[in-house]
Protein backbone atom coordinates (compact mmCIF):
# COMPACT_ATOMS: atom_id res chain seq x y z
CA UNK A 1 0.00 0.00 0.00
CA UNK A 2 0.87 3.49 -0.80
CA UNK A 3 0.97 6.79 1.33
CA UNK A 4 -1.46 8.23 -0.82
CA UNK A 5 -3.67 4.89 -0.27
CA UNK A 6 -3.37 5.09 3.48
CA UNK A 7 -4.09 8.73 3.48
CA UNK A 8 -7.58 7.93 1.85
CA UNK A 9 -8.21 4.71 4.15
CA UNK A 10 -7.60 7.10 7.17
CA UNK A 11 -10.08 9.60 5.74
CA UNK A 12 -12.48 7.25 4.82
CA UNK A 13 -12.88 5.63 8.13
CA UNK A 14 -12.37 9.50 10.01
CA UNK A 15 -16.22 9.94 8.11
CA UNK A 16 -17.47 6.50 9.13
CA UNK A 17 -16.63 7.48 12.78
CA UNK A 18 -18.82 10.76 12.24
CA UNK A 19 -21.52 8.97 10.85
CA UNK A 20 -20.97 6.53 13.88
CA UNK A 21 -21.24 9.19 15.91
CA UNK A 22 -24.55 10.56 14.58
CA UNK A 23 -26.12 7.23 14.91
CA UNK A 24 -25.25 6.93 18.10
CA UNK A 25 -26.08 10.44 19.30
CA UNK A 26 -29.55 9.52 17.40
CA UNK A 27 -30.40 6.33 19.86
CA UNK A 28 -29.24 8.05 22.87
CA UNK A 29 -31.46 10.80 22.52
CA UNK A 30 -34.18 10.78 20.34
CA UNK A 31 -34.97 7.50 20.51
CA UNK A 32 -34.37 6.52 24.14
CA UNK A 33 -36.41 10.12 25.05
CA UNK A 34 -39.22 7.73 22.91
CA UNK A 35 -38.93 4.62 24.76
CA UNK A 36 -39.19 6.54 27.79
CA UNK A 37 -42.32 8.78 26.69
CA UNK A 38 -43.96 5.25 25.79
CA UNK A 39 -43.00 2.87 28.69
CA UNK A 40 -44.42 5.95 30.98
CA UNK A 41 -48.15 6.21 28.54
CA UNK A 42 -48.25 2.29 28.92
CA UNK A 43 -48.04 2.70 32.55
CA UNK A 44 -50.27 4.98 33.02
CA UNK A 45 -52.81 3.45 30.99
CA UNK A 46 -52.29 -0.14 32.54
CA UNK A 47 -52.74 1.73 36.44
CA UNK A 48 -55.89 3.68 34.39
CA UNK A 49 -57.17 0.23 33.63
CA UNK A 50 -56.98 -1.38 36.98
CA UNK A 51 -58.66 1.89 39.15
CA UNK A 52 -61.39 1.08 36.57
CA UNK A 53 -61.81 -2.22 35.57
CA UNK A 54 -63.68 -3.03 39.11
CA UNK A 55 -65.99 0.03 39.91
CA UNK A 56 -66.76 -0.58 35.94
CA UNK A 57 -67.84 -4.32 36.59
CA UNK A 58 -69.59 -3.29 39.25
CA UNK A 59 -71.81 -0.61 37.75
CA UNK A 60 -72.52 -3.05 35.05
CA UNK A 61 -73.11 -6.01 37.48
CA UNK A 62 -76.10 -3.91 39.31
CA UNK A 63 -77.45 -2.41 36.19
CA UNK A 64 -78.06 -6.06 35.18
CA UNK A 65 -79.59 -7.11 38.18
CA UNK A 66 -82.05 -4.60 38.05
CA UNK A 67 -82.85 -5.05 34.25
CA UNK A 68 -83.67 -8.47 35.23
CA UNK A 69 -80.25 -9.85 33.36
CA UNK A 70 -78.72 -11.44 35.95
CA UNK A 71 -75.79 -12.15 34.30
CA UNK A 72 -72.65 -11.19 35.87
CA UNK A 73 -69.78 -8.97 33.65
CA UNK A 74 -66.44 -8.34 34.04
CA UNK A 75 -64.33 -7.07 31.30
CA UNK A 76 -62.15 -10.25 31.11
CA UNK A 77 -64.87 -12.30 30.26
CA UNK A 78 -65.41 -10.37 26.61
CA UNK A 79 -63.41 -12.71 24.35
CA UNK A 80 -65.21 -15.91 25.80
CA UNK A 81 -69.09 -13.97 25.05
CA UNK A 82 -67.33 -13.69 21.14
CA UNK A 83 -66.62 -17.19 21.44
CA UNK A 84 -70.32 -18.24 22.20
CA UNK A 85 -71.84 -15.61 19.65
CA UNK A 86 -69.26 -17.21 17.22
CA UNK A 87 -70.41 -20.38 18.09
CA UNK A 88 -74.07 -19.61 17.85
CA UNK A 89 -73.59 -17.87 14.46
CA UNK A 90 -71.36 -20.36 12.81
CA UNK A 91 -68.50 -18.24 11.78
CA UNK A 92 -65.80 -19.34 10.41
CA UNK A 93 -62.82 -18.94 12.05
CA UNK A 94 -61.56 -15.91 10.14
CA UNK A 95 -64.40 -14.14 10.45
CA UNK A 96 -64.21 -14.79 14.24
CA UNK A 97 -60.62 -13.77 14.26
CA UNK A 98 -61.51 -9.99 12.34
CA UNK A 99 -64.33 -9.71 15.27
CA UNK A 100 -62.01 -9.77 17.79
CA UNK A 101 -59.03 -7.86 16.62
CA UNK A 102 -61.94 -5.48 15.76
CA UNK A 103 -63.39 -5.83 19.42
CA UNK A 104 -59.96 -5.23 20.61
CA UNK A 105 -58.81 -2.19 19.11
């Protein structure tokens, strides 16, 4: 190898160390700033969830009772009332899958 071939080798990897350093300034900042912002919304939304979920399946529990329904609710019990109404309305399992992505979103 030459001087002149070195020279440019040098250079070449003094700009992939900038870019390097870009990429890396990128990940530490914006993107872990991200990942932060989100892990704190899921958090808050999964505490949201549990204050509610309870006083919710309450509310709905005594409504029924005194629409003559006695049937009890709770929000984890949603995917297994799909399952019966898919059951009852022959679906096939597609169809059943598109409800509850749909029911889920």
């Amino acid at each position: 190898m030459s001087g002149e071939e070195i020279k440019e080798l040098k250079e070449e990897m003094k700009e992939m160390n900038k870019k390097l350093d870009l990429i890396l300034n990128f990940l530490e900042k914006d993107v872990k700033i991200n990942c932060d912002k989100m892990g704190d919304h899921i958090d808050f939304v999964e505490k949201v969830y549990d204050n509610v979920k309870n006083p919710l399946g309450y509310l709905c529990n005594k409504l029924n009772y005194f629409s003559n329904k006695n049937d009890q609710y709770t929000l984890e019990n949603i995917k297994k009332e799909i399952e019966e109404e898919n059951f009852e309305l022959n679906l096939t399992q597609e169809e059943f899958d598109d409800i509850v992505m749909s029911e889920s979103d």
